[in-house]
Protein backbone atom coordinates (compact mmCIF):
# COMPACT_ATOMS: atom_id res chain seq x y z
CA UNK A 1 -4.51 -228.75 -19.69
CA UNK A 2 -1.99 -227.23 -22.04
CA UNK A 3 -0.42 -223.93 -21.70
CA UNK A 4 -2.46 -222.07 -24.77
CA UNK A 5 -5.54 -223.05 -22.50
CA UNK A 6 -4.27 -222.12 -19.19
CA UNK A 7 -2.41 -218.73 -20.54
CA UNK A 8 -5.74 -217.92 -22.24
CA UNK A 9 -7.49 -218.80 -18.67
CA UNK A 10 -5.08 -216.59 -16.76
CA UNK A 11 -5.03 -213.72 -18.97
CA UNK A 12 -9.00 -213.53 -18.82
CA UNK A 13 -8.62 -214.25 -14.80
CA UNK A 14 -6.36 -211.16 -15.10
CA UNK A 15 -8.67 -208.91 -16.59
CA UNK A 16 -11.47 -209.88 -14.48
CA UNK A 17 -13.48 -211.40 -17.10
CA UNK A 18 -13.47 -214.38 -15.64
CA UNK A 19 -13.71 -215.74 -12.13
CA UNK A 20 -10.80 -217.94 -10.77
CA UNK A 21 -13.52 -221.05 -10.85
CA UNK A 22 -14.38 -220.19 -14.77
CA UNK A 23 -11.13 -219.98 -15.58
CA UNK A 24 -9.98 -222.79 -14.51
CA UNK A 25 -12.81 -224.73 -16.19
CA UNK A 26 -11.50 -222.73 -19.39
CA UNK A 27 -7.75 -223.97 -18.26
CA UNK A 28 -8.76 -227.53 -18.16
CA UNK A 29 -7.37 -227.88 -14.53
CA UNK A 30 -8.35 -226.89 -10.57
CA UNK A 31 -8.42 -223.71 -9.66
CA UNK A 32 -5.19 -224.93 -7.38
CA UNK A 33 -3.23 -225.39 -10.63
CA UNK A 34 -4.15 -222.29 -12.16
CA UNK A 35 -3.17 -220.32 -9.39
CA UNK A 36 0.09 -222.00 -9.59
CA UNK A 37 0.51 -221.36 -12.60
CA UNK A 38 -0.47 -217.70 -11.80
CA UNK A 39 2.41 -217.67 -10.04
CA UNK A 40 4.91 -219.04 -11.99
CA UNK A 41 3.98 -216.30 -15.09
CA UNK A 42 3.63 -212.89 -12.73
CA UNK A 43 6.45 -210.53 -13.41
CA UNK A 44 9.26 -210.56 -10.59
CA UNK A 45 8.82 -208.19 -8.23
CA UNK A 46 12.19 -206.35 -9.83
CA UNK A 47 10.69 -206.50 -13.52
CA UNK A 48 7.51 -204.02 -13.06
CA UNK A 49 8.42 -200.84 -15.29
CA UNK A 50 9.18 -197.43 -13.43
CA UNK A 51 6.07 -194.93 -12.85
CA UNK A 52 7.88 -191.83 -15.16
């Protein structure tokens, strides 16, 4: 698992491309670590940009 594979993995889990299953296979790890990981890289609550 390195992080090219698993940001790759998340960013197609993020566009719905993928399922969380396939992109985990993609990622290299469990579905557990990916959504980990999923968490550690989503934007702080604080950090999403202002509807104008």
């Amino acid at each position: 698992m390195t992080s090219k594979s698993v940001s790759t993995a998340l960013t197609l889990y993020r566009s719905r491309t993928l399922t969380l299953e396939q992109a985990a296979t993609v990622g290299g790890c469990s579905t557990a670590q990916l959504e980990e990981s999923a968490r550690a890289f989503a934007p702080a609550a604080g950090d999403a940009p202002a509807d104008d």
